[in-house]
C-alpha atoms as a PDB file:
ATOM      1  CA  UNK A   1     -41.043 113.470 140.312  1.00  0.00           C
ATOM      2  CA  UNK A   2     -37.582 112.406 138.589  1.00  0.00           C
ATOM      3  CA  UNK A   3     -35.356 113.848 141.692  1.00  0.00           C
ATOM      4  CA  UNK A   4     -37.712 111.722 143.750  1.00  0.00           C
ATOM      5  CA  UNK A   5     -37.849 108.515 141.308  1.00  0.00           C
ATOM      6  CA  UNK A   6     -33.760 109.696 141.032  1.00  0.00           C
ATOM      7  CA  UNK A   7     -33.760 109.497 145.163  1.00  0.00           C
ATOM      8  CA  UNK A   8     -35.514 106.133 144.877  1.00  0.00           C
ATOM      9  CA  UNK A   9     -33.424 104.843 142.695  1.00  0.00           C
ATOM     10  CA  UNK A  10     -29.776 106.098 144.212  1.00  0.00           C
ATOM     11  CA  UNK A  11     -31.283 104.243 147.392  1.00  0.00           C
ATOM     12  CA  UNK A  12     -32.008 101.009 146.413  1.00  0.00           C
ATOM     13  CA  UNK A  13     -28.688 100.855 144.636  1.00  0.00           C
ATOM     14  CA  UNK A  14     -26.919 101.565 147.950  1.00  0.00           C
ATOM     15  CA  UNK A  15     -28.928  99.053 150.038  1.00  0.00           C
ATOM     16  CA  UNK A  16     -28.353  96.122 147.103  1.00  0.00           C
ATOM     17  CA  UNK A  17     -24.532  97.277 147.238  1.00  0.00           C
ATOM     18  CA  UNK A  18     -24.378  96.849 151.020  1.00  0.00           C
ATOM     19  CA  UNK A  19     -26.717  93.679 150.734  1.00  0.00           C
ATOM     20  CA  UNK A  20     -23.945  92.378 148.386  1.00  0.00           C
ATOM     21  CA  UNK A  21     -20.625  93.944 150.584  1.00  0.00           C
ATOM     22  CA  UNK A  22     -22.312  92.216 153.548  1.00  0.00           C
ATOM     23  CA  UNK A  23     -22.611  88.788 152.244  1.00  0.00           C
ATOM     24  CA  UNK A  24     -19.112  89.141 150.952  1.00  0.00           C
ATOM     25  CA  UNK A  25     -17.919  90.016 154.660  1.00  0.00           C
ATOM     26  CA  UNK A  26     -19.516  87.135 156.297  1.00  0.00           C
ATOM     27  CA  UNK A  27     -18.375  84.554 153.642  1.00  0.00           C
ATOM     28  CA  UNK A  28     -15.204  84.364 154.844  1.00  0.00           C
ATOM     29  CA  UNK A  29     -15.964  83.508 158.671  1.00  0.00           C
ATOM     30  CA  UNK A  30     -18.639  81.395 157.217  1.00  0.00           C
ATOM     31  CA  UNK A  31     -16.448  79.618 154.943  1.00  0.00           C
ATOM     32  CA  UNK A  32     -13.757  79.207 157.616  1.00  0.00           C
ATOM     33  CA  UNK A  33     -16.426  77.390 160.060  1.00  0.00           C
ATOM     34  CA  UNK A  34     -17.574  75.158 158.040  1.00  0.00           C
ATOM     35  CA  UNK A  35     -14.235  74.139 157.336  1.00  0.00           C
ATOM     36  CA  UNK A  36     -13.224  73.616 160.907  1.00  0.00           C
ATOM     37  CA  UNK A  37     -16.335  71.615 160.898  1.00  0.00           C
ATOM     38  CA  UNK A  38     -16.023  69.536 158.287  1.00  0.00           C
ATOM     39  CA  UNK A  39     -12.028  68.978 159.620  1.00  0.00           C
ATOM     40  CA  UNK A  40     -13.096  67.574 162.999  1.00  0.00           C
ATOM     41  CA  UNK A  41     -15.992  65.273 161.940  1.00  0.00           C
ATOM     42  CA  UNK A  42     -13.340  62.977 159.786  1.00  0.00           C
ATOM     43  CA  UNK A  43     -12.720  60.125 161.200  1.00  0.00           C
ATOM     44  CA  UNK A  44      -9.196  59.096 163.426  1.00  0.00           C
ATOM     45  CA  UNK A  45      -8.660  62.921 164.574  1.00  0.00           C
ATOM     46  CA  UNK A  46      -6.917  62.634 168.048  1.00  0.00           C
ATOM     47  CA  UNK A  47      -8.654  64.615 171.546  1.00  0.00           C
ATOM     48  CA  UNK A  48      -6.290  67.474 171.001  1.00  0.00           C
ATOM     49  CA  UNK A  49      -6.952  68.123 167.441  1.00  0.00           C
ATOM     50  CA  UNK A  50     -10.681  68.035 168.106  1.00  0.00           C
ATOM     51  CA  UNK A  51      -9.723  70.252 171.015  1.00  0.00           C
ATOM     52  CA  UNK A  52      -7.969  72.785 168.564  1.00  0.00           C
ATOM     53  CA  UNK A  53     -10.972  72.475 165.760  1.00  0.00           C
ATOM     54  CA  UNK A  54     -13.288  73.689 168.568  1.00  0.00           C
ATOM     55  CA  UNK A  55     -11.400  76.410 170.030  1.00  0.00           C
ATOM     56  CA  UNK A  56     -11.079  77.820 166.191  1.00  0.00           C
ATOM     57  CA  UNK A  57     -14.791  77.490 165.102  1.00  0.00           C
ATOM     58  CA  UNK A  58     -15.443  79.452 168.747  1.00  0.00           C
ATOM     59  CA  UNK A  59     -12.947  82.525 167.349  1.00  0.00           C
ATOM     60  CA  UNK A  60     -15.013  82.000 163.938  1.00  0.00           C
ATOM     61  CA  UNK A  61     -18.173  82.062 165.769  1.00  0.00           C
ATOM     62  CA  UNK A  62     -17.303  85.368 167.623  1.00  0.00           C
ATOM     63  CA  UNK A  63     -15.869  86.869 164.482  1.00  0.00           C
ATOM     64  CA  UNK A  64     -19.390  86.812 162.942  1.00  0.00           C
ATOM     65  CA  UNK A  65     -20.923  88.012 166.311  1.00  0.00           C
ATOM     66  CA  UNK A  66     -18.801  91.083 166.143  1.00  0.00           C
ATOM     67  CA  UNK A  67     -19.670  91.508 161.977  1.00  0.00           C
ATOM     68  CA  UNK A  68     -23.246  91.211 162.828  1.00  0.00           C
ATOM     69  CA  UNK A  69     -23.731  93.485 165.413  1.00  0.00           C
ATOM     70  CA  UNK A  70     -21.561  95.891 163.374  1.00  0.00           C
ATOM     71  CA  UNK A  71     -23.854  95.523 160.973  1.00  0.00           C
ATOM     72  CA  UNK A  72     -26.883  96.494 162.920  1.00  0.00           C
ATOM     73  CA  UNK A  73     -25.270  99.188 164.513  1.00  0.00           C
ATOM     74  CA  UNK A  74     -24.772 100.769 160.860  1.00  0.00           C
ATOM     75  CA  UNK A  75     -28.274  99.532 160.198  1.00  0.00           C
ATOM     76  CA  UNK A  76     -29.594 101.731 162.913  1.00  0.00           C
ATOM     77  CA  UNK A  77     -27.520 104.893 161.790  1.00  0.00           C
ATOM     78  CA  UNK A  78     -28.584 104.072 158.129  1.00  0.00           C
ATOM     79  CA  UNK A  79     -32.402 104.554 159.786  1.00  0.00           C
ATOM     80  CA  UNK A  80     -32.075 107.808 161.786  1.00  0.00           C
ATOM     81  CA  UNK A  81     -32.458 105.537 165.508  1.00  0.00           C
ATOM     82  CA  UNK A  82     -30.461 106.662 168.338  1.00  0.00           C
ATOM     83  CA  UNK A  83     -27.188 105.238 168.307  1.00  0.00           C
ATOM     84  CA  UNK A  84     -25.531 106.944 171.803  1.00  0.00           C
ATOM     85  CA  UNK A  85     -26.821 107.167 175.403  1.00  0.00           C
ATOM     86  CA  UNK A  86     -24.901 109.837 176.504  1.00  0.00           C
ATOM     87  CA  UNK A  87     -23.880 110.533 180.386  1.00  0.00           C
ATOM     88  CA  UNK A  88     -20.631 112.542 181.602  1.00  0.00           C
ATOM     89  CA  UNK A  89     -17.324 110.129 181.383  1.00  0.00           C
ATOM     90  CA  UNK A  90     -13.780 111.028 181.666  1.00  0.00           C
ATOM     91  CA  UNK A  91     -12.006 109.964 178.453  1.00  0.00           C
ATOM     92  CA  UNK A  92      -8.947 109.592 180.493  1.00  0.00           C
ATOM     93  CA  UNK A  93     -10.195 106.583 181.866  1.00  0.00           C
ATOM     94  CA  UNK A  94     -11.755 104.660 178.998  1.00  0.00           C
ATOM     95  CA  UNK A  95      -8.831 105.560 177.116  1.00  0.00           C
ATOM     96  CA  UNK A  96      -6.425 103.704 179.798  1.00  0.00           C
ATOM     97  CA  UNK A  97      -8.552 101.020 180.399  1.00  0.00           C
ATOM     98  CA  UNK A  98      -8.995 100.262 176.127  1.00  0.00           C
ATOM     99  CA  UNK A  99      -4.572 100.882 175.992  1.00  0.00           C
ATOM    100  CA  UNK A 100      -4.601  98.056 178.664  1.00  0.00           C
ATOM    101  CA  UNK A 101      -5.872  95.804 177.109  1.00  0.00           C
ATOM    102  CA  UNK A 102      -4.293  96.734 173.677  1.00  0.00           C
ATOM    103  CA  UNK A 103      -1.303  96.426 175.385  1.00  0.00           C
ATOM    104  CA  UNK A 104      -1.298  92.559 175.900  1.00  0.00           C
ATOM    105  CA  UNK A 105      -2.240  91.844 172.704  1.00  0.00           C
ATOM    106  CA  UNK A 106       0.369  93.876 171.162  1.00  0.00           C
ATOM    107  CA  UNK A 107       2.997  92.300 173.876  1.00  0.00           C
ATOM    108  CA  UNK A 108       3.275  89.159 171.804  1.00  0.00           C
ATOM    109  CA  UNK A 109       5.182  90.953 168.455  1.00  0.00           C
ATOM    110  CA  UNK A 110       6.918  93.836 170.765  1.00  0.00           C
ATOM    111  CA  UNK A 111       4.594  96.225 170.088  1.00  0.00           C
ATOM    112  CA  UNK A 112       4.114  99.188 173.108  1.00  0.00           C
ATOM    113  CA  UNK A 113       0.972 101.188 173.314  1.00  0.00           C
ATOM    114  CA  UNK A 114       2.132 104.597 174.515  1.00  0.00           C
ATOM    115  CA  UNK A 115      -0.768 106.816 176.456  1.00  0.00           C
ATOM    116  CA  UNK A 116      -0.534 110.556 176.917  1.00  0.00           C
ATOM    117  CA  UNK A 117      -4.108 112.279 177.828  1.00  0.00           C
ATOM    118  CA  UNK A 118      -5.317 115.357 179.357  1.00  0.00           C
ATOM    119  CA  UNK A 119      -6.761 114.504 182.928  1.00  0.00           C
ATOM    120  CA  UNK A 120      -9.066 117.260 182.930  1.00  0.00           C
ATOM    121  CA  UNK A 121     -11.502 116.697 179.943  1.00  0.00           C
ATOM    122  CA  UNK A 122     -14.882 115.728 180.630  1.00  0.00           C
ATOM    123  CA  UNK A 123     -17.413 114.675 177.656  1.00  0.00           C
ATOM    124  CA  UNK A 124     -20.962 114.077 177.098  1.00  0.00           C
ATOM    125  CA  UNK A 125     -20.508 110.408 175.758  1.00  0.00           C
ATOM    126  CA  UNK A 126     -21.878 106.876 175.458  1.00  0.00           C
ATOM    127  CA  UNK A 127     -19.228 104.865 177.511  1.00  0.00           C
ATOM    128  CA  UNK A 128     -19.707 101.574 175.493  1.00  0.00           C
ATOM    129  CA  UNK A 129     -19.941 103.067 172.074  1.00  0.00           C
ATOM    130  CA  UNK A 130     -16.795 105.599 172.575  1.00  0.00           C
ATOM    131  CA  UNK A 131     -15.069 102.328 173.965  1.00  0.00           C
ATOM    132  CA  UNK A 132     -15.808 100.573 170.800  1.00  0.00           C
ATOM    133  CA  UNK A 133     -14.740 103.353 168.595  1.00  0.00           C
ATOM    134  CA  UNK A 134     -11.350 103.283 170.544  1.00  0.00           C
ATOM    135  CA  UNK A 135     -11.056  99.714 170.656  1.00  0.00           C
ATOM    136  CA  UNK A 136     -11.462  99.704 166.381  1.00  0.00           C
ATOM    137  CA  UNK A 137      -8.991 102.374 166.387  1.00  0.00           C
ATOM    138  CA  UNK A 138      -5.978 100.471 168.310  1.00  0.00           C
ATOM    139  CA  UNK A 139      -6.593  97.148 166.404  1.00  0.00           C
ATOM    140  CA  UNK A 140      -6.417  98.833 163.235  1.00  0.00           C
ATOM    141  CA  UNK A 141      -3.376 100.396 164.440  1.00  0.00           C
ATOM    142  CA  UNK A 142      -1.764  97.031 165.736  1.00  0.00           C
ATOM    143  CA  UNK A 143      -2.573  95.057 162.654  1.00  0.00           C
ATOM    144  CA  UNK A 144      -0.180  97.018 160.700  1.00  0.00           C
ATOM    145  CA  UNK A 145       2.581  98.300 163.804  1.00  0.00           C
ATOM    146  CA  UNK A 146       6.187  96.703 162.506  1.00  0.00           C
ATOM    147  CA  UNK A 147       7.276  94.122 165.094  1.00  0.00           C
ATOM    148  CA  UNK A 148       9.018  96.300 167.753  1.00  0.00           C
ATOM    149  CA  UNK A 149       7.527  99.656 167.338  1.00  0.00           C
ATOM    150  CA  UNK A 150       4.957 102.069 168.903  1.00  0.00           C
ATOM    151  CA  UNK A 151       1.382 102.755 169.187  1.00  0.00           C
ATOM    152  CA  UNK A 152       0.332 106.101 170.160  1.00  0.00           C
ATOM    153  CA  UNK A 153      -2.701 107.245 172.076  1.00  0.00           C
ATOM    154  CA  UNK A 154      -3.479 110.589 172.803  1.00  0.00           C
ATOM    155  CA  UNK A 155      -6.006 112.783 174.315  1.00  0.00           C
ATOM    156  CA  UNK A 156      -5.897 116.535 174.292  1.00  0.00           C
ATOM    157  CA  UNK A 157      -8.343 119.683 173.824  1.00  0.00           C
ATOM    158  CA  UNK A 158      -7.874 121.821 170.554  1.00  0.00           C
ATOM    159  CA  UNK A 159      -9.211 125.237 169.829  1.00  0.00           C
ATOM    160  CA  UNK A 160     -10.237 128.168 171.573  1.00  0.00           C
ATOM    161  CA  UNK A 161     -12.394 128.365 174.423  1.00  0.00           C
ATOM    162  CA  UNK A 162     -15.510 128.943 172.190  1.00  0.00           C
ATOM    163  CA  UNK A 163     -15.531 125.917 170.210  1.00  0.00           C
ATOM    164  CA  UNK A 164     -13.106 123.658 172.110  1.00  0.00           C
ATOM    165  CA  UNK A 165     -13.159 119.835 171.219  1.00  0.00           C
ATOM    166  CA  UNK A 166     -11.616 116.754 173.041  1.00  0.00           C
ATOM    167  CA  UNK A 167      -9.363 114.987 170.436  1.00  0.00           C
ATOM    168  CA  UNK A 168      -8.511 111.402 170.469  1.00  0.00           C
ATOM    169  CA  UNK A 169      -5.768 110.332 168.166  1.00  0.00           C
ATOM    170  CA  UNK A 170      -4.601 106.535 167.482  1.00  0.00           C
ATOM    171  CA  UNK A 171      -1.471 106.547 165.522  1.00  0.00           C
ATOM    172  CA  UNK A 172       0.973 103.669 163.935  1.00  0.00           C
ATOM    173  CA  UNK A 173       4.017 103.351 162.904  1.00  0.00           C
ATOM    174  CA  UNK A 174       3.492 100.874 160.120  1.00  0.00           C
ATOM    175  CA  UNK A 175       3.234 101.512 156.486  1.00  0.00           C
ATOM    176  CA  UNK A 176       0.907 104.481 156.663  1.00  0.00           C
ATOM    177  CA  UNK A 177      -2.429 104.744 153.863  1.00  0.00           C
ATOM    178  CA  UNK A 178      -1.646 104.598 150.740  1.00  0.00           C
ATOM    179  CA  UNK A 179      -2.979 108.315 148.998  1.00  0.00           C
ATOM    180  CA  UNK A 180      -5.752 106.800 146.791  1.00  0.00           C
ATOM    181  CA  UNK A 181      -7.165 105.320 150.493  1.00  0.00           C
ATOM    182  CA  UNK A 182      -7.572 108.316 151.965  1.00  0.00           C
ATOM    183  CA  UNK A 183     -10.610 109.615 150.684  1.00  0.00           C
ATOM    184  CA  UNK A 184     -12.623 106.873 151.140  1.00  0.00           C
ATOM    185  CA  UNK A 185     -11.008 105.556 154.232  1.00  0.00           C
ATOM    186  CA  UNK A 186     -14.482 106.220 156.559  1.00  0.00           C
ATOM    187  CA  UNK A 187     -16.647 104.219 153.517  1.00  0.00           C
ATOM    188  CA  UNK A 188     -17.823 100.690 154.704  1.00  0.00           C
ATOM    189  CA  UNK A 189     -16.318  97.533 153.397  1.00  0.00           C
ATOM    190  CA  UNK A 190     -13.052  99.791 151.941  1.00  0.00           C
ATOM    191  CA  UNK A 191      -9.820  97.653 152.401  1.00  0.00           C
ATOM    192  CA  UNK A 192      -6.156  99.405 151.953  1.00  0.00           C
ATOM    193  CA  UNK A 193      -4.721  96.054 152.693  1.00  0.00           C
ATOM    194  CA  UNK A 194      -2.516  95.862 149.113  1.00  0.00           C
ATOM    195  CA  UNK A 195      -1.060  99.077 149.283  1.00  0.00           C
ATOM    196  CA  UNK A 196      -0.168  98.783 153.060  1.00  0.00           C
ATOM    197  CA  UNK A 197       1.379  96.087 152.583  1.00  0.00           C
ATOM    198  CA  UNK A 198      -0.187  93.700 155.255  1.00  0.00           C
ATOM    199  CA  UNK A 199      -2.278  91.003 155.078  1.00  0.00           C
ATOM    200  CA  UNK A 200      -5.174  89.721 157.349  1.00  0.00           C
ATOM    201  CA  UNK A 201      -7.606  92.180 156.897  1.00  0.00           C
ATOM    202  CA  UNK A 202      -8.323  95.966 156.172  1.00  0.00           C
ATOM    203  CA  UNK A 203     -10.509  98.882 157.405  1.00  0.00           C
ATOM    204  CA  UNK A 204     -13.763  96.899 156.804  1.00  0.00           C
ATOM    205  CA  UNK A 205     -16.195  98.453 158.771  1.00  0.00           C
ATOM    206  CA  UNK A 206     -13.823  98.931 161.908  1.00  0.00           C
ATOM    207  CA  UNK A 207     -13.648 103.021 160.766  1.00  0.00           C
ATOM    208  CA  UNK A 208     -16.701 103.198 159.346  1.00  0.00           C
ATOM    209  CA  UNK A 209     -18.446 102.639 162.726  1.00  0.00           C
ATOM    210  CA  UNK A 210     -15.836 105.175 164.102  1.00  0.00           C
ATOM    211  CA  UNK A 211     -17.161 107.807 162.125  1.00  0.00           C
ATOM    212  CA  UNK A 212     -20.622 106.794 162.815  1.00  0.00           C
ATOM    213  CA  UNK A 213     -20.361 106.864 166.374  1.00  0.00           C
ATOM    214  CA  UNK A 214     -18.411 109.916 166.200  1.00  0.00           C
ATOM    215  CA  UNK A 215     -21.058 111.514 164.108  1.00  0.00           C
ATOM    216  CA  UNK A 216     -23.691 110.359 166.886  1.00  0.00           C
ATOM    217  CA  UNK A 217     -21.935 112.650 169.154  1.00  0.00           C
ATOM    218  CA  UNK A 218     -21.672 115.461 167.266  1.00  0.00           C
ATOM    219  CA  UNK A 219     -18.453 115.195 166.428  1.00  0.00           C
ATOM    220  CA  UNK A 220     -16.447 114.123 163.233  1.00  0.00           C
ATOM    221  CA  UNK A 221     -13.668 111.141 162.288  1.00  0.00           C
ATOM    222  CA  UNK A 222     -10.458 112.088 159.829  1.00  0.00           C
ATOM    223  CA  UNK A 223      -7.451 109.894 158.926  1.00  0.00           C
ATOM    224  CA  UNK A 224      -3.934 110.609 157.535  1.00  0.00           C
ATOM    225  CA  UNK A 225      -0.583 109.658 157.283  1.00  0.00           C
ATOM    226  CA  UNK A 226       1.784 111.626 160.247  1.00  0.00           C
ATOM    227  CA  UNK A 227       5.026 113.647 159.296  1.00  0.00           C
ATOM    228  CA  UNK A 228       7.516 111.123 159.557  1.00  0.00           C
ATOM    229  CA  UNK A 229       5.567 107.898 158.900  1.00  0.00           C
ATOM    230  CA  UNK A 230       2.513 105.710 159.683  1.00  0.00           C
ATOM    231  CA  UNK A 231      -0.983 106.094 159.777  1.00  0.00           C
ATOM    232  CA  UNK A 232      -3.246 108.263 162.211  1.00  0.00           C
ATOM    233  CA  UNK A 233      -7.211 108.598 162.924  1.00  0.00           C
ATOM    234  CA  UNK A 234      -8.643 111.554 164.639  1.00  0.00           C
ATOM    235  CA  UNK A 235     -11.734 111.535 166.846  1.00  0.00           C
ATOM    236  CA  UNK A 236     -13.139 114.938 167.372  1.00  0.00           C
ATOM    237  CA  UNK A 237     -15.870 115.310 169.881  1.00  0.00           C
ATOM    238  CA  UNK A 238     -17.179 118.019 171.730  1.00  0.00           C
ATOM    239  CA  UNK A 239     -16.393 118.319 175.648  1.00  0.00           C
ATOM    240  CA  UNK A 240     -19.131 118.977 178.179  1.00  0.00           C
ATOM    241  CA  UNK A 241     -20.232 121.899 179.786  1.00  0.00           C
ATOM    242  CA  UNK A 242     -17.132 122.713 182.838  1.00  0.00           C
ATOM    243  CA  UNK A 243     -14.599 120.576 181.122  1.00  0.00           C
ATOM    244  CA  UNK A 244     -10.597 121.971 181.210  1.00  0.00           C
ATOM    245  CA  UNK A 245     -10.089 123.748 178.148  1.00  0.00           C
ATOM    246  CA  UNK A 246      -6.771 125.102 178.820  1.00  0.00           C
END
């Protein structure tokens, strides 16, 4: 009866501490719309500022789209529902097509996305969800890529031919995470943005849905810092029956 009353207990501690992590996350969108708001209904603001205050509170407004259906995706792992619809996909692909688009946002501070995969590696995968895992991965990456540098994508197959695994790595060349970070870096709501020196925003749930949907596949998430500098996440998911393991 205590382990139970003790399960209880450790429970309803975690769902008041995400209740509470939650609310913190969407204050800030919140708090930036309804200053945008408040901004354009003075009086004597001129077509293009109104203009501008619009365009802003529709970036706010899809900020807390995105944070809300983050949330519900953990909300559905947190309750044991299926997260993945999985169908045979060539990484190769997604992974160009998500570098693409990376690549034009990083274009405006210099940044290059650099894209080396293995062709031949076939996976049992949820297209969308594996996209979105990718996509967190790259703007994590380019919110803390120095003006000018890199960002690395790879896909390649390691192991042996018994328990081969498709491995999709997403690495900076920024700051890297600071040591205390690294444990925790796959926990929801953690931020590293002090000791990475950036502003704007940290890990948040971006990697904590990584692992999650990594998880859904059977597979597993891991971050570290790379010999020579910057930070780099690891998916590892298992390939599908026929796929190239050499």
């Amino acid at each position: 009866m205590n382990d139970v009353l003790d399960r209880l207990a450790e429970a309803l501690a975690q769902q008041r501490g995400f209740a509470a992590d939650a609310g913190h996350e969407l204050r800030t969108p919140l708090t930036a719309l309804k200053a945008e708001l408040e901004l354009a209904g003075q009086p004597g603001r001129t077509k293009e500022e109104l203009i501008a205050a619009v365009a802003a509170t529709a970036q706010d407004t899809d900020r807390l789209i995105r944070l809300s259906e983050d949330l519900l995706l953990l909300s559905r792992t947190d309750e044991g529902r299926p997260l993945v619809r999985p169908e045979p996909l060539a990484p190769a692909e997604l992974l160009a097509a998500a570098a693409r688009s990376a690549a034009s946002r990083a274009a405006t501070r210099s940044v290059r996305v650099r894209l080396r995969t293995d062709d031949g590696v076939r996976l049992l995968a949820d297209p969308d969800r594996l996209r979105q895992a990718v996509d967190n991965l790259l703007d994590n990456a380019l919110r803390y890529a120095p003006q000018g540098s890199d960002v690395d994508v790879s896909l390649t197959v390691h192991g042996s031919q018994a328990d081969a695994r498709a491995v999709i790595e997403v690495r900076d060349h920024g700051p890297g995470f600071p040591p205390a970070f690294l444990p925790h870096a796959f926990e929801r709501f953690r931020r590293a943005d002090a000791a990475r020196s950036r502003p704007g925003g940290g890990a948040g749930l971006g990697l904590a849905i990584v692992r999650s949907i990594a998880q859904a596949h059977g597979g597993t998430a891991a971050a570290d810092n790379a010999p020579g500098g910057g930070a780099r996440v690891r998916l590892e998911l298992p390939l599908a029956p026929g796929s190239d393991e050499t």
